[in-house]
N, C-alpha and C. Protein backbone atom coordinates (compact mmCIF):
# COMPACT_ATOMS: atom_id res chain seq x y z
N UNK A 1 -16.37 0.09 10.97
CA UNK A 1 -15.97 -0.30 9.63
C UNK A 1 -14.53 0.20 9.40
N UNK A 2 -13.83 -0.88 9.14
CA UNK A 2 -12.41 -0.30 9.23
C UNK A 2 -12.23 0.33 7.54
N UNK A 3 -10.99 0.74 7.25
CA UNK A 3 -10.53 1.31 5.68
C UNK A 3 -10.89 0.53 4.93
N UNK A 4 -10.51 -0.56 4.72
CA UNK A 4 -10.51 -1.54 3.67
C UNK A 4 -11.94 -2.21 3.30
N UNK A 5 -12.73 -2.01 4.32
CA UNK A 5 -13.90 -2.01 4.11
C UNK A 5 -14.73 -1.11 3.45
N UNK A 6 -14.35 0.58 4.11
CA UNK A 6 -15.34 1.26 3.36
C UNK A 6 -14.48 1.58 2.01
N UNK A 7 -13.30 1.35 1.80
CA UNK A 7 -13.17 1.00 -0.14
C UNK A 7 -13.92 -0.04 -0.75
N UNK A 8 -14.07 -1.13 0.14
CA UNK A 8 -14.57 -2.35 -0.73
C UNK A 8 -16.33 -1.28 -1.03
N UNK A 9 -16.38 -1.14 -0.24
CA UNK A 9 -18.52 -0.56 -0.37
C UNK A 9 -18.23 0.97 -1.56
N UNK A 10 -17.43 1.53 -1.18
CA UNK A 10 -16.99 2.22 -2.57
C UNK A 10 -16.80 2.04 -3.72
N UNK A 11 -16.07 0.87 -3.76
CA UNK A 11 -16.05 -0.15 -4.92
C UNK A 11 -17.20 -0.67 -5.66
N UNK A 12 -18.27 -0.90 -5.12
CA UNK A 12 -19.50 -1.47 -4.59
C UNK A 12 -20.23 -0.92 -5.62
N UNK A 13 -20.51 0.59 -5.05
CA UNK A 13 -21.00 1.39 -5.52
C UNK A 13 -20.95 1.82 -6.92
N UNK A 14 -19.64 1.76 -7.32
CA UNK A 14 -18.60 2.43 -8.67
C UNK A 14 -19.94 1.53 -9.79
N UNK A 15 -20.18 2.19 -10.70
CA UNK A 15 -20.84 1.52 -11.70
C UNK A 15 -20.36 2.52 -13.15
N UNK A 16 -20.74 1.75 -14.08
CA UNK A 16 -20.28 2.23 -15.25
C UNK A 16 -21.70 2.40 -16.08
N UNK A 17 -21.27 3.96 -16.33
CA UNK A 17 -22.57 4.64 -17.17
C UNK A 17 -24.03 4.09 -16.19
N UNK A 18 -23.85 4.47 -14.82
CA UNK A 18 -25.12 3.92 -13.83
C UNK A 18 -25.73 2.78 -14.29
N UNK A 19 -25.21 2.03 -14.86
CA UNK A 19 -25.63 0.76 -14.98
C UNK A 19 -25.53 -0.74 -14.61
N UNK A 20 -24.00 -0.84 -14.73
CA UNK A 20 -23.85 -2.46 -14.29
C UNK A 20 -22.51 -1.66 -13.42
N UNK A 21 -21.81 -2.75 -12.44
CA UNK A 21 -20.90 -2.64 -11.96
C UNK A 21 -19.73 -2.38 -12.76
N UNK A 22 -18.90 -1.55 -12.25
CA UNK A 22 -17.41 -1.38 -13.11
C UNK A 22 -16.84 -2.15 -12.67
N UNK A 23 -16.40 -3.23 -11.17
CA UNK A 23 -15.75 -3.96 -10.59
C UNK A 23 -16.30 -5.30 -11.19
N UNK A 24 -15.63 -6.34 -11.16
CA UNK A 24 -16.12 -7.65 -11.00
C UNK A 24 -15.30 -8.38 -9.58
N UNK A 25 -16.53 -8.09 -8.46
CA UNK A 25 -15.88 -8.19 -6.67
C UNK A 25 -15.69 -9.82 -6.39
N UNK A 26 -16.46 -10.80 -7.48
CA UNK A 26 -16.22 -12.13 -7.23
C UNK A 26 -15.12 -12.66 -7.38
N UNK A 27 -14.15 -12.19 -8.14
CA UNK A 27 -13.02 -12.38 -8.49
C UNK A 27 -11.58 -12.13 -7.92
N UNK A 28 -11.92 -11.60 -6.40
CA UNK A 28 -11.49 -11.25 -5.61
C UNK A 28 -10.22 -12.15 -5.14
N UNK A 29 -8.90 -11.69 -5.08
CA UNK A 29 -7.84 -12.25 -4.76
C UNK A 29 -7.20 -11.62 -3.31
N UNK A 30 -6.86 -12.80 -2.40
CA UNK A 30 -5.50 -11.85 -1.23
C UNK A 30 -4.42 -12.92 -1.96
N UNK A 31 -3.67 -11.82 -1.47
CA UNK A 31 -1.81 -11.63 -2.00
C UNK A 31 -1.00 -11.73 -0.70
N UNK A 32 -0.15 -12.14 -0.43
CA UNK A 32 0.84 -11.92 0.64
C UNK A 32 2.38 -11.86 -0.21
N UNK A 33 3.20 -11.17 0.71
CA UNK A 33 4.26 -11.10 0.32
C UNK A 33 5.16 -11.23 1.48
N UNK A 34 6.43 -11.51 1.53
CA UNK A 34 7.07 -11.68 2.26
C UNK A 34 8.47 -10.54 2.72
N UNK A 35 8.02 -10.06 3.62
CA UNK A 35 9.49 -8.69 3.67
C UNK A 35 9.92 -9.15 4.87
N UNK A 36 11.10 -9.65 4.95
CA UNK A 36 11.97 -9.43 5.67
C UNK A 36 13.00 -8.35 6.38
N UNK A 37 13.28 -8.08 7.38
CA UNK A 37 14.04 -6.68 8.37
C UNK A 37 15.37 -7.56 7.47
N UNK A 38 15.92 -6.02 6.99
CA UNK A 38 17.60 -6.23 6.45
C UNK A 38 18.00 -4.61 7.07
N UNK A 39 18.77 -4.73 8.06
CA UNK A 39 19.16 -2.84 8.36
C UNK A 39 20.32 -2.60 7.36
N UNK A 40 20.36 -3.77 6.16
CA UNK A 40 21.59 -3.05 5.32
C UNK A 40 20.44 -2.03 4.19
N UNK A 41 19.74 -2.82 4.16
CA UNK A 41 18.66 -2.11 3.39
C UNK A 41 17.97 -0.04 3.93
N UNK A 42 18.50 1.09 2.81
CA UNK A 42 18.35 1.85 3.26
C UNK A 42 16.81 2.17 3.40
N UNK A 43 15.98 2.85 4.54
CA UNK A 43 14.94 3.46 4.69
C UNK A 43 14.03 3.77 3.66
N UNK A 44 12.55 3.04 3.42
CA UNK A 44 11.86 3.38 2.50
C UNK A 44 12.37 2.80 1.13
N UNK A 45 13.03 1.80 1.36
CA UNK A 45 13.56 0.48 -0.22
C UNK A 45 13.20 -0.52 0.38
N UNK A 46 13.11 -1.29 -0.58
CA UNK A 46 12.99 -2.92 -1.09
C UNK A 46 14.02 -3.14 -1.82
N UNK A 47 14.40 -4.61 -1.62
CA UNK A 47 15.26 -5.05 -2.36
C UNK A 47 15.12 -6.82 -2.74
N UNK A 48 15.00 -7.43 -3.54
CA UNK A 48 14.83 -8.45 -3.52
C UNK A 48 15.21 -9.20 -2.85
N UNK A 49 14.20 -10.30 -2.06
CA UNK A 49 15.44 -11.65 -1.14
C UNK A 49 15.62 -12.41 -1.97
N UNK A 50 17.65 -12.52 -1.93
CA UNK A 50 17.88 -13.62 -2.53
C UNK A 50 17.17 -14.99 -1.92
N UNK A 51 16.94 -15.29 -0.85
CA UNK A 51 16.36 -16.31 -0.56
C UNK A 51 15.37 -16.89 -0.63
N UNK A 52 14.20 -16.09 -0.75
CA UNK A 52 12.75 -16.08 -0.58
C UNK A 52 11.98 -15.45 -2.41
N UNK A 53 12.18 -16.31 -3.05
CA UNK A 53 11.38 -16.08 -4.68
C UNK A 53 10.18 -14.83 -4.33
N UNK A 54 10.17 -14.02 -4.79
CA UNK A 54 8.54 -13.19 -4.33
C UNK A 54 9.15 -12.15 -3.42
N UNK A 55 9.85 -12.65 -2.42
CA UNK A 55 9.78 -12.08 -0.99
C UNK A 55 11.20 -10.50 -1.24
N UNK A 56 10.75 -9.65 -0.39
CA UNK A 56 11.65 -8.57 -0.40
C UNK A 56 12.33 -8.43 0.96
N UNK A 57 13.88 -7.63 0.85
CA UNK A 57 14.24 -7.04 2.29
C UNK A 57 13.68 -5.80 2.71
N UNK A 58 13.89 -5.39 3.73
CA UNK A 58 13.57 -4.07 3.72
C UNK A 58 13.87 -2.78 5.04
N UNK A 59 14.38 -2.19 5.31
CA UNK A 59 14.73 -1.50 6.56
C UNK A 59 13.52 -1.75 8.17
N UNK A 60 13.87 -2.17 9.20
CA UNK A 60 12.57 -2.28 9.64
C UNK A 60 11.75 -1.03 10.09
N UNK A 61 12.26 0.06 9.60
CA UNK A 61 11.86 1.23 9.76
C UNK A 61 10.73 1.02 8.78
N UNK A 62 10.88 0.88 8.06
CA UNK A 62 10.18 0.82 6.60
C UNK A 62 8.50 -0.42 6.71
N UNK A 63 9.08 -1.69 7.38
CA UNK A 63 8.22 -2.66 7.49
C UNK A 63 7.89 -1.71 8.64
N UNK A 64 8.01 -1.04 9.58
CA UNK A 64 7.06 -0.49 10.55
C UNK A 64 5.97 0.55 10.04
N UNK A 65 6.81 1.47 9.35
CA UNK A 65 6.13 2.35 8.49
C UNK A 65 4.63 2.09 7.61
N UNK A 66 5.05 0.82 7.09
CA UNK A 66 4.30 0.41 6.34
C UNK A 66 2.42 -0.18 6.62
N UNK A 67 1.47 0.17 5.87
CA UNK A 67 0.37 -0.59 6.11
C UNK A 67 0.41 -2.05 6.04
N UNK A 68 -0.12 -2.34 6.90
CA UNK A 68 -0.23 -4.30 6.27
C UNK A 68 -1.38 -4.98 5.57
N UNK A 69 -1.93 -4.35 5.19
CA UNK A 69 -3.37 -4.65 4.38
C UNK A 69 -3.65 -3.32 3.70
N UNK A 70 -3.36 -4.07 2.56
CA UNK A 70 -3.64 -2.19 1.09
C UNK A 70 -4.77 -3.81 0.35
N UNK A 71 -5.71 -2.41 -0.35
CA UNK A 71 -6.59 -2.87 -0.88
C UNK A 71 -6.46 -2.44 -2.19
N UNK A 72 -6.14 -3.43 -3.25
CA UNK A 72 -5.65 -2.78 -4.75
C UNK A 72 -7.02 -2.66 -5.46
N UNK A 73 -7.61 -2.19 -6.40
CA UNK A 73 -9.06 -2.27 -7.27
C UNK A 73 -8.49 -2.93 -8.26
N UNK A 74 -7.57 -2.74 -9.22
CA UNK A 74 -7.29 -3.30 -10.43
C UNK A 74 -5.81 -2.94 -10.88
N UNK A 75 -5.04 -3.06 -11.59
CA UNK A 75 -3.84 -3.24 -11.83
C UNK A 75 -2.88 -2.40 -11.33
N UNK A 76 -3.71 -1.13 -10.41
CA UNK A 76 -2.40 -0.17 -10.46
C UNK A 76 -2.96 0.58 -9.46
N UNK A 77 -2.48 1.09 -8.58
CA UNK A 77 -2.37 1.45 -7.31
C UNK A 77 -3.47 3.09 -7.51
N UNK A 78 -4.23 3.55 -8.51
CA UNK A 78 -4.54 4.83 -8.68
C UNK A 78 -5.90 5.09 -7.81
N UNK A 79 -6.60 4.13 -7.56
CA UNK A 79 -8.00 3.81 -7.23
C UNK A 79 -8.06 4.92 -5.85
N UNK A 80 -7.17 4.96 -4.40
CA UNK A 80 -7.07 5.26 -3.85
C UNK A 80 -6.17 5.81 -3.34
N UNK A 81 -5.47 6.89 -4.46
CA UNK A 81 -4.29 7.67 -3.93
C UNK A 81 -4.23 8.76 -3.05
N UNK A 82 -3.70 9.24 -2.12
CA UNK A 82 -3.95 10.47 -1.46
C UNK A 82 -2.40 10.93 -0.87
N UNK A 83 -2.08 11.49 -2.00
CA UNK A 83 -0.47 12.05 -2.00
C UNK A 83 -0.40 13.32 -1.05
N UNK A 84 0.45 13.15 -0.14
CA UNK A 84 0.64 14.17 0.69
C UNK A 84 2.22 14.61 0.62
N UNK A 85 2.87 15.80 0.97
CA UNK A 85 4.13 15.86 1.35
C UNK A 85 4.32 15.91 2.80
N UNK A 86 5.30 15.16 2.66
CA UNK A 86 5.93 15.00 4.46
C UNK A 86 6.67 16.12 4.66
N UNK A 87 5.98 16.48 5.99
CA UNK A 87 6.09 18.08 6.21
C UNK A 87 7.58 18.35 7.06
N UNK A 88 8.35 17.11 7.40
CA UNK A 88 10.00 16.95 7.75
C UNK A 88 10.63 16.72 6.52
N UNK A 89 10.52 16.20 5.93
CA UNK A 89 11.72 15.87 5.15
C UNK A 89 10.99 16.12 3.57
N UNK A 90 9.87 17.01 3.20
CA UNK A 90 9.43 17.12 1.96
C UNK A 90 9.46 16.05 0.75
N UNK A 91 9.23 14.65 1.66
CA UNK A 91 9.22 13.48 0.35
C UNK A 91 7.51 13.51 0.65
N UNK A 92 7.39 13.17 -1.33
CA UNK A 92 5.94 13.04 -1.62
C UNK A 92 5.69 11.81 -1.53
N UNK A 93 4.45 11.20 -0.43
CA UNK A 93 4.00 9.99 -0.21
C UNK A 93 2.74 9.44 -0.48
N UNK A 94 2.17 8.28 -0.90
CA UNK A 94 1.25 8.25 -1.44
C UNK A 94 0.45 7.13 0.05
N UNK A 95 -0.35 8.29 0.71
CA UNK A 95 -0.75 7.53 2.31
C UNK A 95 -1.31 6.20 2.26
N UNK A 96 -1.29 5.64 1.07
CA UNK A 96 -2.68 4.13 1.30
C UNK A 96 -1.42 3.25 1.34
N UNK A 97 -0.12 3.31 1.24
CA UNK A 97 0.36 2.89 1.92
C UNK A 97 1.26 2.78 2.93
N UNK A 98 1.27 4.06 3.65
CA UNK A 98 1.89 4.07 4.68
C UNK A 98 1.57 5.19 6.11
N UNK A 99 1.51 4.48 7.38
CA UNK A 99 1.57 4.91 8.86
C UNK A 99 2.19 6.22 8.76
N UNK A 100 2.87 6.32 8.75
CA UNK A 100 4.33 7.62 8.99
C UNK A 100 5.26 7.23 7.76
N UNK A 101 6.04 8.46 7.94
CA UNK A 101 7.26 8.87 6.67
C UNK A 101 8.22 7.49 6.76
N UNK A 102 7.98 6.98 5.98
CA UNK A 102 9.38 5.56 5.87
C UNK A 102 10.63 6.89 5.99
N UNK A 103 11.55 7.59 5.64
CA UNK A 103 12.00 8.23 4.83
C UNK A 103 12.59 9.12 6.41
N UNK A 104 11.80 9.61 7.45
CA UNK A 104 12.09 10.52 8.27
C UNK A 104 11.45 9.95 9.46
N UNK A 105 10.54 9.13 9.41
CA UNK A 105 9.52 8.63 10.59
C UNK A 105 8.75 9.34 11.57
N UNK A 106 8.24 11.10 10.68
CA UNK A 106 7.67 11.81 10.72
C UNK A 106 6.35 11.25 10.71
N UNK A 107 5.46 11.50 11.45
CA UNK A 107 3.98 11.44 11.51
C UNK A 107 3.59 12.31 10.45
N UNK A 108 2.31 11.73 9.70
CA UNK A 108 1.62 12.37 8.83
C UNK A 108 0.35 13.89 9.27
């Protein structure tokens, strides 16, 4: 069972006042976005593509860094945070979405 799975069965689980579900899982959306490698773009940014409506640039340090499948619950990224400090370069990262340090390319 990979990550994104055992959030979804977590999710699953979540009920409000043990009664009905807090999620509504039918309603279920995937998202894609589009990031493009820009090495003008510094480490650990986004920047809008002018070309691509939606789509961002981004260092390819950064698109390497990065997870490619985050699993959101509802409007805001809190569901599954697990903030660590990167123990090279002391930036605070929030791991659900990312491999290694965008920032230093320090392993977690």
């Amino acid at each position: 069972m990979n990550d994104n799975e055992k959030k979804l069965q977590q999710l699953k689980a979540t009920s409000w006042q043990g009664q009905k579900a807090y999620y509504d899982l039918s309603a279920r959306q995937d998202y894609s976005v589009s990031i493009v490698a820009d090495h003008s773009v510094s480490p650990a940014k986004f920047k809008p593509n002018p070309k691509i409506p939606g789509g961002y640039l981004a260092h390819p340090t950064t698109i390497a860094a990065m997870k490619k499948d985050i699993f959101v619950a509802d409007n805001n990224f809190s569901e599954f945070e697990e903030w660590v400090d990167c123990k090279s370069c002391q930036t605070k990262l929030d791991m659900q979405f990312w491999h290694f340090c965008p920032h230093c390319e320090s392993s977690f």
